[in-house]
Structure formats: C-alpha cells, structure tokens
PDB file of N, CA and C in Angstrom:
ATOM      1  N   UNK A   1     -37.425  27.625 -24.265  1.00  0.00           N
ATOM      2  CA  UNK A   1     -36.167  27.138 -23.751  1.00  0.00           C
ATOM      3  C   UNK A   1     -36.356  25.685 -23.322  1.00  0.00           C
ATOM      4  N   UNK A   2     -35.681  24.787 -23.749  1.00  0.00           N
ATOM      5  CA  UNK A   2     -35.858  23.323 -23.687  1.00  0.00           C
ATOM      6  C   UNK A   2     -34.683  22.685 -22.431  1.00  0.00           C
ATOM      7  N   UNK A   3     -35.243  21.985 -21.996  1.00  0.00           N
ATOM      8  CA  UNK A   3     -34.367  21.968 -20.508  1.00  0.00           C
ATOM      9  C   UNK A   3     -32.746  21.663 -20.518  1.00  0.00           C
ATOM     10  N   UNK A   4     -32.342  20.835 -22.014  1.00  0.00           N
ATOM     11  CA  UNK A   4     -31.056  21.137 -21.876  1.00  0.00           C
ATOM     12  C   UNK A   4     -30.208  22.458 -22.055  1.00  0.00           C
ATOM     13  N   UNK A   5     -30.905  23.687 -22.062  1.00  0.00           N
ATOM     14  CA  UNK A   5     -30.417  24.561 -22.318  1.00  0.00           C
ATOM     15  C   UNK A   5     -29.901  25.265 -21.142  1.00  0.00           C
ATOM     16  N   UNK A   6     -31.232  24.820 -20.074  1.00  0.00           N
ATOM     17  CA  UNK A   6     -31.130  24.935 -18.683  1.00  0.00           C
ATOM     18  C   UNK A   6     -29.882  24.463 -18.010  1.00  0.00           C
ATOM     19  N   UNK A   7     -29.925  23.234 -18.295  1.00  0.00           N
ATOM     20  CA  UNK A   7     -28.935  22.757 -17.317  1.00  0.00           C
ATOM     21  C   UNK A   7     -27.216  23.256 -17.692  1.00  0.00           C
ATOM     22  N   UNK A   8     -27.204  23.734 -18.604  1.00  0.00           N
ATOM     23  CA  UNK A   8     -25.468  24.505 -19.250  1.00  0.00           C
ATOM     24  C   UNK A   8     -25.411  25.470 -18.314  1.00  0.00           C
ATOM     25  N   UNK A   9     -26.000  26.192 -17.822  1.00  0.00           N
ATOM     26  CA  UNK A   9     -26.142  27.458 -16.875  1.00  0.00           C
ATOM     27  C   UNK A   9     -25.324  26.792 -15.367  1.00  0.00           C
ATOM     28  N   UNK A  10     -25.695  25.600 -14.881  1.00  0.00           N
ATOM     29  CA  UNK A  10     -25.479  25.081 -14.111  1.00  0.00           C
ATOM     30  C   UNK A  10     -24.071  24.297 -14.144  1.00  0.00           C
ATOM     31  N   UNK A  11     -22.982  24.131 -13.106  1.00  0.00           N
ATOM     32  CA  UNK A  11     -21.648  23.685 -13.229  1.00  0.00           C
ATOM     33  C   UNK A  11     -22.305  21.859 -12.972  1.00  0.00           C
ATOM     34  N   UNK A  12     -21.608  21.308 -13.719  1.00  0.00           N
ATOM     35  CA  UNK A  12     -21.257  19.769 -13.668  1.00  0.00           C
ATOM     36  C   UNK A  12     -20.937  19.366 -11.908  1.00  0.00           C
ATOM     37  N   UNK A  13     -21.838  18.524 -11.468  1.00  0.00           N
ATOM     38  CA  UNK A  13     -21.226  17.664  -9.924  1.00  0.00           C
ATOM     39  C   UNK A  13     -20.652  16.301  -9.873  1.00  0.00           C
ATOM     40  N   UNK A  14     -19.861  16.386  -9.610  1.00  0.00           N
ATOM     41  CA  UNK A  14     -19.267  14.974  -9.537  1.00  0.00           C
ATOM     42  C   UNK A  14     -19.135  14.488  -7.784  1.00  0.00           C
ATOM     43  N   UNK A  15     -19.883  12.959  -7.939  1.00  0.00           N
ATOM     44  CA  UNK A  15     -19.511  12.180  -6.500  1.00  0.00           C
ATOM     45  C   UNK A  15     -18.866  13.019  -5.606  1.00  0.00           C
ATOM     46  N   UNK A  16     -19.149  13.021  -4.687  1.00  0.00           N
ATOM     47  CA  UNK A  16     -17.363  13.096  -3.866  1.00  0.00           C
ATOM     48  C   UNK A  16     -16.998  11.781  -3.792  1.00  0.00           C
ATOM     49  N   UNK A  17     -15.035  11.856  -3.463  1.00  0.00           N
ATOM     50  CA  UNK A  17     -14.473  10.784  -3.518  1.00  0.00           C
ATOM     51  C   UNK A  17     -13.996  10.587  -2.369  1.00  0.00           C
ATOM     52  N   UNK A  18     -14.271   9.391  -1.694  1.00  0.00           N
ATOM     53  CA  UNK A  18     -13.562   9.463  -0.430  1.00  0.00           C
ATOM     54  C   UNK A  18     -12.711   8.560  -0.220  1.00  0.00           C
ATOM     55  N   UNK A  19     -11.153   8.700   0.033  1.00  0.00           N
ATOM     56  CA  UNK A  19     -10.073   7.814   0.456  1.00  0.00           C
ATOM     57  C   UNK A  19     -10.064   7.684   2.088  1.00  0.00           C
ATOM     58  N   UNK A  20      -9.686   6.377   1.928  1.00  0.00           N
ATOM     59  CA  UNK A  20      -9.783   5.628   3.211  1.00  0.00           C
ATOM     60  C   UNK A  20      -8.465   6.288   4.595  1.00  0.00           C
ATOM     61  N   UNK A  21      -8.854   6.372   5.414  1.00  0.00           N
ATOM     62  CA  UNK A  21      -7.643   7.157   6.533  1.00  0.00           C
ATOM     63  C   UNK A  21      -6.268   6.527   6.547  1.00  0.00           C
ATOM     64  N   UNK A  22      -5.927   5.382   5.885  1.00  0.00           N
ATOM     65  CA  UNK A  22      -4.728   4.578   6.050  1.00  0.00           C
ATOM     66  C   UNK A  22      -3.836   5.414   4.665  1.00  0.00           C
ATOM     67  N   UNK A  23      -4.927   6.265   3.752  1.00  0.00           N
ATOM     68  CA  UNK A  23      -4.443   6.677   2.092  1.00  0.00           C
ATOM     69  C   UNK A  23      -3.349   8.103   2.747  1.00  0.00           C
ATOM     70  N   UNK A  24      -3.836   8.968   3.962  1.00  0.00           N
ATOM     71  CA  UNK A  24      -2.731  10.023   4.086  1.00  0.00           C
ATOM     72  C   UNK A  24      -1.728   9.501   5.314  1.00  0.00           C
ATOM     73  N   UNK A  25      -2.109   8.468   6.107  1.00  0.00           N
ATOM     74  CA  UNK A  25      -0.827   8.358   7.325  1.00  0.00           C
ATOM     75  C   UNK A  25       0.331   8.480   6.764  1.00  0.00           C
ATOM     76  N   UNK A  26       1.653   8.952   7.475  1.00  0.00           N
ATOM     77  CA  UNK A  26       2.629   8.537   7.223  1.00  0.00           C
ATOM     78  C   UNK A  26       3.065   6.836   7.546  1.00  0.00           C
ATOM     79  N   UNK A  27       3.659   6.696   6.895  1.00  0.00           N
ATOM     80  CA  UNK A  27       4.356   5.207   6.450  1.00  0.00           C
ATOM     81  C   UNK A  27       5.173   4.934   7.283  1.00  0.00           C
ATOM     82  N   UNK A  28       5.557   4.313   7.973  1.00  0.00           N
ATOM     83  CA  UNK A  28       7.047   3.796   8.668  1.00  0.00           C
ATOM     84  C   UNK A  28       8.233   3.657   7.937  1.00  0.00           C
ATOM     85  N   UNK A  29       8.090   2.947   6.594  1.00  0.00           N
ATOM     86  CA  UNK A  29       9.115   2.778   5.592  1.00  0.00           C
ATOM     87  C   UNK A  29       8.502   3.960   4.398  1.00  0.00           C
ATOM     88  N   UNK A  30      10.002   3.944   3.662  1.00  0.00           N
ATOM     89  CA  UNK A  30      10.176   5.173   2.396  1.00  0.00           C
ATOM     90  C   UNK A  30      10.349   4.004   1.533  1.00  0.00           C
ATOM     91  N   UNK A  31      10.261   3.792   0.369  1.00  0.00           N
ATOM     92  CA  UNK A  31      10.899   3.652  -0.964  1.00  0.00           C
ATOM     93  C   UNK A  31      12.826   3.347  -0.757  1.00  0.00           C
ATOM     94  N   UNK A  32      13.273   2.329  -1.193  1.00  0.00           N
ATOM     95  CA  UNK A  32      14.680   2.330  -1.044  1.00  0.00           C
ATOM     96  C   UNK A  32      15.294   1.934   0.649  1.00  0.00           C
ATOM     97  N   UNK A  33      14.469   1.673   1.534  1.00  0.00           N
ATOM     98  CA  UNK A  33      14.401   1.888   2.662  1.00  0.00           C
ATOM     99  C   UNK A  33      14.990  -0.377   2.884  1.00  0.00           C
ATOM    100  N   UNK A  34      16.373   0.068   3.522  1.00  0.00           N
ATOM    101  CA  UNK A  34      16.858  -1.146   4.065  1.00  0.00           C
ATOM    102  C   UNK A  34      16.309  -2.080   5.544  1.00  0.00           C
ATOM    103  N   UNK A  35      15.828  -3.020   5.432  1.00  0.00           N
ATOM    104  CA  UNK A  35      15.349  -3.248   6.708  1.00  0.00           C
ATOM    105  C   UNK A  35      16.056  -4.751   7.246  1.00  0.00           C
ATOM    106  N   UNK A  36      16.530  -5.467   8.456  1.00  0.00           N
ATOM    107  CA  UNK A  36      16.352  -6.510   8.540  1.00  0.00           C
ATOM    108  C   UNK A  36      15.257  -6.931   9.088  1.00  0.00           C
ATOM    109  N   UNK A  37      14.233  -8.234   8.848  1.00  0.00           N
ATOM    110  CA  UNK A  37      13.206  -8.408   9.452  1.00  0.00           C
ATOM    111  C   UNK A  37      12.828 -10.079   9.427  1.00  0.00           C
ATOM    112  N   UNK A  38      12.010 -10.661   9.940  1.00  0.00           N
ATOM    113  CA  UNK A  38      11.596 -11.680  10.391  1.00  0.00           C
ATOM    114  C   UNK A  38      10.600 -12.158   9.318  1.00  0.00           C
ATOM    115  N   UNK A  39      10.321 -12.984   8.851  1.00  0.00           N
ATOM    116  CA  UNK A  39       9.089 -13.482   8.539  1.00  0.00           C
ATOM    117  C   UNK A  39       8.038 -14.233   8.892  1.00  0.00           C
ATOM    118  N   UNK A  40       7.244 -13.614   9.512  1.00  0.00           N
ATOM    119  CA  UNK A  40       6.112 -13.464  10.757  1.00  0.00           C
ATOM    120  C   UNK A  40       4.565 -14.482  10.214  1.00  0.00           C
ATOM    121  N   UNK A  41       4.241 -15.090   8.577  1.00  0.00           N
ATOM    122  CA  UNK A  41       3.374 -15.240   8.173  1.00  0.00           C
ATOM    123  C   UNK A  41       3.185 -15.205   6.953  1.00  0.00           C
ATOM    124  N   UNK A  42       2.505 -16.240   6.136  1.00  0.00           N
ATOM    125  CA  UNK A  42       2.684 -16.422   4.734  1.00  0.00           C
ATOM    126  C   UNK A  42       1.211 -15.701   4.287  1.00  0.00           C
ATOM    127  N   UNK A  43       1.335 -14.849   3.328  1.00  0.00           N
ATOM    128  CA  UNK A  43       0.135 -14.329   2.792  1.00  0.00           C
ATOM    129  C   UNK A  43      -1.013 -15.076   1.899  1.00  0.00           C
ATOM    130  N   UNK A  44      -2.201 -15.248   1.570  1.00  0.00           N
ATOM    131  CA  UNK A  44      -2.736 -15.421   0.623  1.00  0.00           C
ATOM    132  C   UNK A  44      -2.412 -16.020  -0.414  1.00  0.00           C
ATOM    133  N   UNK A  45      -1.418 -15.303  -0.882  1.00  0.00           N
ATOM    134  CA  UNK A  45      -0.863 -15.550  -2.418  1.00  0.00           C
ATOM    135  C   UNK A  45       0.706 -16.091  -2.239  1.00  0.00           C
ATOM    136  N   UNK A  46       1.036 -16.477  -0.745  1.00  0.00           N
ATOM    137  CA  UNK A  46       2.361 -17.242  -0.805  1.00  0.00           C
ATOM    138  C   UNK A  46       3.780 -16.463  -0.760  1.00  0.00           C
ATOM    139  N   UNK A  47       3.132 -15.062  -0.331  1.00  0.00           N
ATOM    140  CA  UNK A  47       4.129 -14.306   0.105  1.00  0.00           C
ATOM    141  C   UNK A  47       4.658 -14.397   1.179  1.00  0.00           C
ATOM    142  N   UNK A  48       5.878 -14.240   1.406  1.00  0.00           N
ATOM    143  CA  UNK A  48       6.234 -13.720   3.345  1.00  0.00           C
ATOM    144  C   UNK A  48       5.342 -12.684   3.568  1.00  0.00           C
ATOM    145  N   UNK A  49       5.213 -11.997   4.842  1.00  0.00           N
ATOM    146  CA  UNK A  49       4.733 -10.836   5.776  1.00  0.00           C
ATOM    147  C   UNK A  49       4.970 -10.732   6.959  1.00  0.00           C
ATOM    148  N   UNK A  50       5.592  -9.525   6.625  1.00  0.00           N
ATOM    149  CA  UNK A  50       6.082  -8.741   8.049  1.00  0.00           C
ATOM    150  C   UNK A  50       5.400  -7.782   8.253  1.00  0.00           C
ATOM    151  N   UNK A  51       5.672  -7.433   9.268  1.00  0.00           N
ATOM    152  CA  UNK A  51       5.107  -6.011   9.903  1.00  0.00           C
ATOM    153  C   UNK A  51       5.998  -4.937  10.769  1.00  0.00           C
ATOM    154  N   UNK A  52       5.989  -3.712  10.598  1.00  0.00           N
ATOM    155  CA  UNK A  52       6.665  -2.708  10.564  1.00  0.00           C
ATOM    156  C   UNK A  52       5.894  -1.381  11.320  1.00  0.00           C
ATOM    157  N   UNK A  53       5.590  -1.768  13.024  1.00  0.00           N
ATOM    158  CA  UNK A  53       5.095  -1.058  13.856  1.00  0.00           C
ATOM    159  C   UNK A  53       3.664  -1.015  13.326  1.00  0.00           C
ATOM    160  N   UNK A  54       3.514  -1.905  12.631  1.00  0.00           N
ATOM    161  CA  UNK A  54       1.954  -2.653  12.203  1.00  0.00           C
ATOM    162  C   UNK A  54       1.675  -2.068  10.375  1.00  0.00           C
ATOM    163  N   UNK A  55       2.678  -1.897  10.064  1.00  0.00           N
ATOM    164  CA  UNK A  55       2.302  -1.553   9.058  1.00  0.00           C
ATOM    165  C   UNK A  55       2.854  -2.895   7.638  1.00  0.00           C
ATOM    166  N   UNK A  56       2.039  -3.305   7.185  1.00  0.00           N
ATOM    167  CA  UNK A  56       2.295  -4.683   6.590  1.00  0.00           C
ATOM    168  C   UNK A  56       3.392  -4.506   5.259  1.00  0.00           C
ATOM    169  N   UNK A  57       4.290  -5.516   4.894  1.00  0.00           N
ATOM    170  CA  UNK A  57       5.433  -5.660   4.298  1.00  0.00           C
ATOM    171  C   UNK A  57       5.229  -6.754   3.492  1.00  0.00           C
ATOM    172  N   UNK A  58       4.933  -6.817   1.979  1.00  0.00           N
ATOM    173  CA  UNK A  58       4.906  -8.320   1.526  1.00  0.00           C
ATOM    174  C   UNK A  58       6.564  -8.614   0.634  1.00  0.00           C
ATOM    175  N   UNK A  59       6.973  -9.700   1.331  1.00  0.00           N
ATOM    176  CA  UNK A  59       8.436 -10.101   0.692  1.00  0.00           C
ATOM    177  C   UNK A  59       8.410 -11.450  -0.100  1.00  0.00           C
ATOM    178  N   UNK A  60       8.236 -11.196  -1.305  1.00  0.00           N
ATOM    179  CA  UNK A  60       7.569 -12.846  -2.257  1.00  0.00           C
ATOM    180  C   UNK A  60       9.219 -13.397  -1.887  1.00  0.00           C
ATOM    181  N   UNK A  61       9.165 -14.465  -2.454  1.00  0.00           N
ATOM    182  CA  UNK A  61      10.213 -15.972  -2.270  1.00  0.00           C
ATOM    183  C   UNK A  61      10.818 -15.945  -0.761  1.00  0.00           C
ATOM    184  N   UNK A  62      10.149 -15.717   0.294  1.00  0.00           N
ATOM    185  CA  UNK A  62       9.729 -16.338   1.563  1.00  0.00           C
ATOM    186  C   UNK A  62       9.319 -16.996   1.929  1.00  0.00           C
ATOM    187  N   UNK A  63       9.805 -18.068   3.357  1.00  0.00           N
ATOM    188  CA  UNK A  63       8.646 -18.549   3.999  1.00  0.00           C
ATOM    189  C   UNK A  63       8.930 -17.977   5.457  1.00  0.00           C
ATOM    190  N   UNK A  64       7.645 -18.569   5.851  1.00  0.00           N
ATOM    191  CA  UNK A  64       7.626 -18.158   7.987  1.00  0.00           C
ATOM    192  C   UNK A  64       8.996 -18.310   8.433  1.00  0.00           C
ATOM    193  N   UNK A  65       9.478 -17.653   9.095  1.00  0.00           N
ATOM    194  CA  UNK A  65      10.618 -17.781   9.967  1.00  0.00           C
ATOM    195  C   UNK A  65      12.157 -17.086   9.350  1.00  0.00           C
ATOM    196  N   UNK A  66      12.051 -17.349   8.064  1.00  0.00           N
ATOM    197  CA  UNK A  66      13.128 -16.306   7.399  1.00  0.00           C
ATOM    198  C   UNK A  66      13.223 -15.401   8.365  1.00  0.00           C
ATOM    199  N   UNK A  67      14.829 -15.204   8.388  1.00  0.00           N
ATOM    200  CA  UNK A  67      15.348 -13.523   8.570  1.00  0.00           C
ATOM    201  C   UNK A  67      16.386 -13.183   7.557  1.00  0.00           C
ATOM    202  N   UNK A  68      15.573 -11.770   6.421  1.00  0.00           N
ATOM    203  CA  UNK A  68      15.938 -11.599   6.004  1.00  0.00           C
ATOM    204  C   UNK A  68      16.085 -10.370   5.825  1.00  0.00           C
ATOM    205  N   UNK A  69      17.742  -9.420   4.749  1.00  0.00           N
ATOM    206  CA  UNK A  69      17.110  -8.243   4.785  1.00  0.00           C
ATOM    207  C   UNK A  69      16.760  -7.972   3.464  1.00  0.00           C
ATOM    208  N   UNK A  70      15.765  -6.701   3.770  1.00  0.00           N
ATOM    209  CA  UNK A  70      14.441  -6.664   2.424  1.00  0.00           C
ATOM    210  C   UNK A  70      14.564  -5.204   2.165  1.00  0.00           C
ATOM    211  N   UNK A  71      14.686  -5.134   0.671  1.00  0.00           N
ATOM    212  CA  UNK A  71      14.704  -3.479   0.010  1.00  0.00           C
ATOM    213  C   UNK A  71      13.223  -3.332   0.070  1.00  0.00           C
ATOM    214  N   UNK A  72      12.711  -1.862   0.567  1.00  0.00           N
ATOM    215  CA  UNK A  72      11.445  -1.652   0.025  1.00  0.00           C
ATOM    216  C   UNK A  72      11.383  -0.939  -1.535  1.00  0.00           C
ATOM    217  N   UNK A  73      10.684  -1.727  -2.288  1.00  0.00           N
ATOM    218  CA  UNK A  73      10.486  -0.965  -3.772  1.00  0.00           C
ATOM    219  C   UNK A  73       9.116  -0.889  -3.720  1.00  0.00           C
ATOM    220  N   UNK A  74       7.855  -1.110  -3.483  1.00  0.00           N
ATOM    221  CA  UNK A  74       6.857  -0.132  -3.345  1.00  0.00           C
ATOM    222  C   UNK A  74       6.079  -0.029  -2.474  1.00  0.00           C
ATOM    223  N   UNK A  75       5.313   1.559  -2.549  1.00  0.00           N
ATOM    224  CA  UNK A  75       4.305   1.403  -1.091  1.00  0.00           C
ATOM    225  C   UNK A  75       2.961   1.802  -1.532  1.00  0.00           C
ATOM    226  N   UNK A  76       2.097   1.446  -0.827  1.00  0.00           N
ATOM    227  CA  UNK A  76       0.453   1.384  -1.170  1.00  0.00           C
ATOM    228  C   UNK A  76       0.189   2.420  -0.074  1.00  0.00           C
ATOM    229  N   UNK A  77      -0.858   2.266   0.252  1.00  0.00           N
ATOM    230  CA  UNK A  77      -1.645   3.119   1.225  1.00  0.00           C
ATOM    231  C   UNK A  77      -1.643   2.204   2.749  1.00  0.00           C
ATOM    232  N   UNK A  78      -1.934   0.597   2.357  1.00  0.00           N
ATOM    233  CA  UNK A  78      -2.035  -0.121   3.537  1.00  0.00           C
ATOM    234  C   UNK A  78      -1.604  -1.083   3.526  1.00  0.00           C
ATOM    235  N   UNK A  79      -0.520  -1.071   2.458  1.00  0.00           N
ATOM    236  CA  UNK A  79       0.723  -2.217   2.936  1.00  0.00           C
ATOM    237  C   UNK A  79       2.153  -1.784   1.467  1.00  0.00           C
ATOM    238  N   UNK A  80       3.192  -2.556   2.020  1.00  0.00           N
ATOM    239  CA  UNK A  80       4.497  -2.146   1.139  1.00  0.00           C
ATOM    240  C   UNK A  80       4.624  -3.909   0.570  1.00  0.00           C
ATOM    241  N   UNK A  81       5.806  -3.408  -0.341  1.00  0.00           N
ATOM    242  CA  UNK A  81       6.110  -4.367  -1.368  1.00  0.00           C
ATOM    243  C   UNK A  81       7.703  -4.370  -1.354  1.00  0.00           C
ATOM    244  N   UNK A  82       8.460  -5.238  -0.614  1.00  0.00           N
ATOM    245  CA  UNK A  82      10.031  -5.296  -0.865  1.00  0.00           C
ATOM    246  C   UNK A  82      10.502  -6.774  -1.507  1.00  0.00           C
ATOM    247  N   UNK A  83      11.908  -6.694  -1.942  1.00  0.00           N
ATOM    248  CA  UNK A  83      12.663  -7.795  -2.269  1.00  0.00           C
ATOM    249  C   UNK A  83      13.667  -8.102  -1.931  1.00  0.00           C
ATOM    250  N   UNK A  84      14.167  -9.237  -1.574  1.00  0.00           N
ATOM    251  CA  UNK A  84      14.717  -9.657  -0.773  1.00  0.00           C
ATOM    252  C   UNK A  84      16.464  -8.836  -0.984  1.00  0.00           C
ATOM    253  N   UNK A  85      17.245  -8.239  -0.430  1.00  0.00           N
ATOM    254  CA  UNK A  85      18.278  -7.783  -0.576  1.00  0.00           C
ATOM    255  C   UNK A  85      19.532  -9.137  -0.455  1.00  0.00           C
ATOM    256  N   UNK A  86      20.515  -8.877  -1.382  1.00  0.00           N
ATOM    257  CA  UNK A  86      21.412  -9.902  -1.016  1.00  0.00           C
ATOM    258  C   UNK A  86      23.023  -9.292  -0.709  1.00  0.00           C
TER     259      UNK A  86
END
C-alpha cells in the first residue's frame, strides 16, 4: 500500500477561516437607507466621510463641510458606500 492510498481514507482539511468581528455586527444603515449628513473628512482617495454612530460612510463628489442627503447603495463589513441624493 503506497501512501497515497493512505491518505484517501482520510477527509481533506482546509485552513480555518477567520472573519474579522466588524464582518457579523449589525450596521446602523440598510441598503436604500436615506440619510441627511455632514461631511466630516476627505478620504484617501478624495471621497467625503461621514460617520454613522461610528460606522464609516464614503460619499464620492464631496468635500469637508457639505450637508448633504446621501442614498446608501452599498455596505461592506467596515464601512458603506452612498450617493449623493438629489
């Protein structure tokens, strides 16, 4: 018996996978979710950002100080993605 014959007997292991604690919280905002809000800070990449009982909001064609209101169209695990509502 040659050892790969051995190892078929035996079930396949895979990693465990571990998601980060921010991947099950609930969210403050839903999907479709109307907000008015402030723009508190320009991101990285030149986005607005808000925050939403700390939960981060990126609103592109912003700057600091906007108040605007913002559709949410998507959400991540540790931050959302809206556009600007008109």
């Amino acid at each position: 018996m040659s050892e790969d014959e051995g190892m078929q007997d035996q079930p396949q292991r895979y990693p465990s996978r571990r998601f980060p604690s921010a991947y099950f919280k609930a969210k403050p905002v839903k999907i479709g979710d109307e907000l008015d809000v402030t723009i508190s800070e320009i991101s990285r990449r030149g986005d607005g950002l808000t925050r939403v009982d700390g939960y981060v909001i990126f609103v592109p064609n912003t700057k600091q100080g906007d108040s605007v209101k913002v559709k949410i169209t998507q959400i991540r695990p540790n931050y959302a993605i809206g556009e600007i509502k008109t």
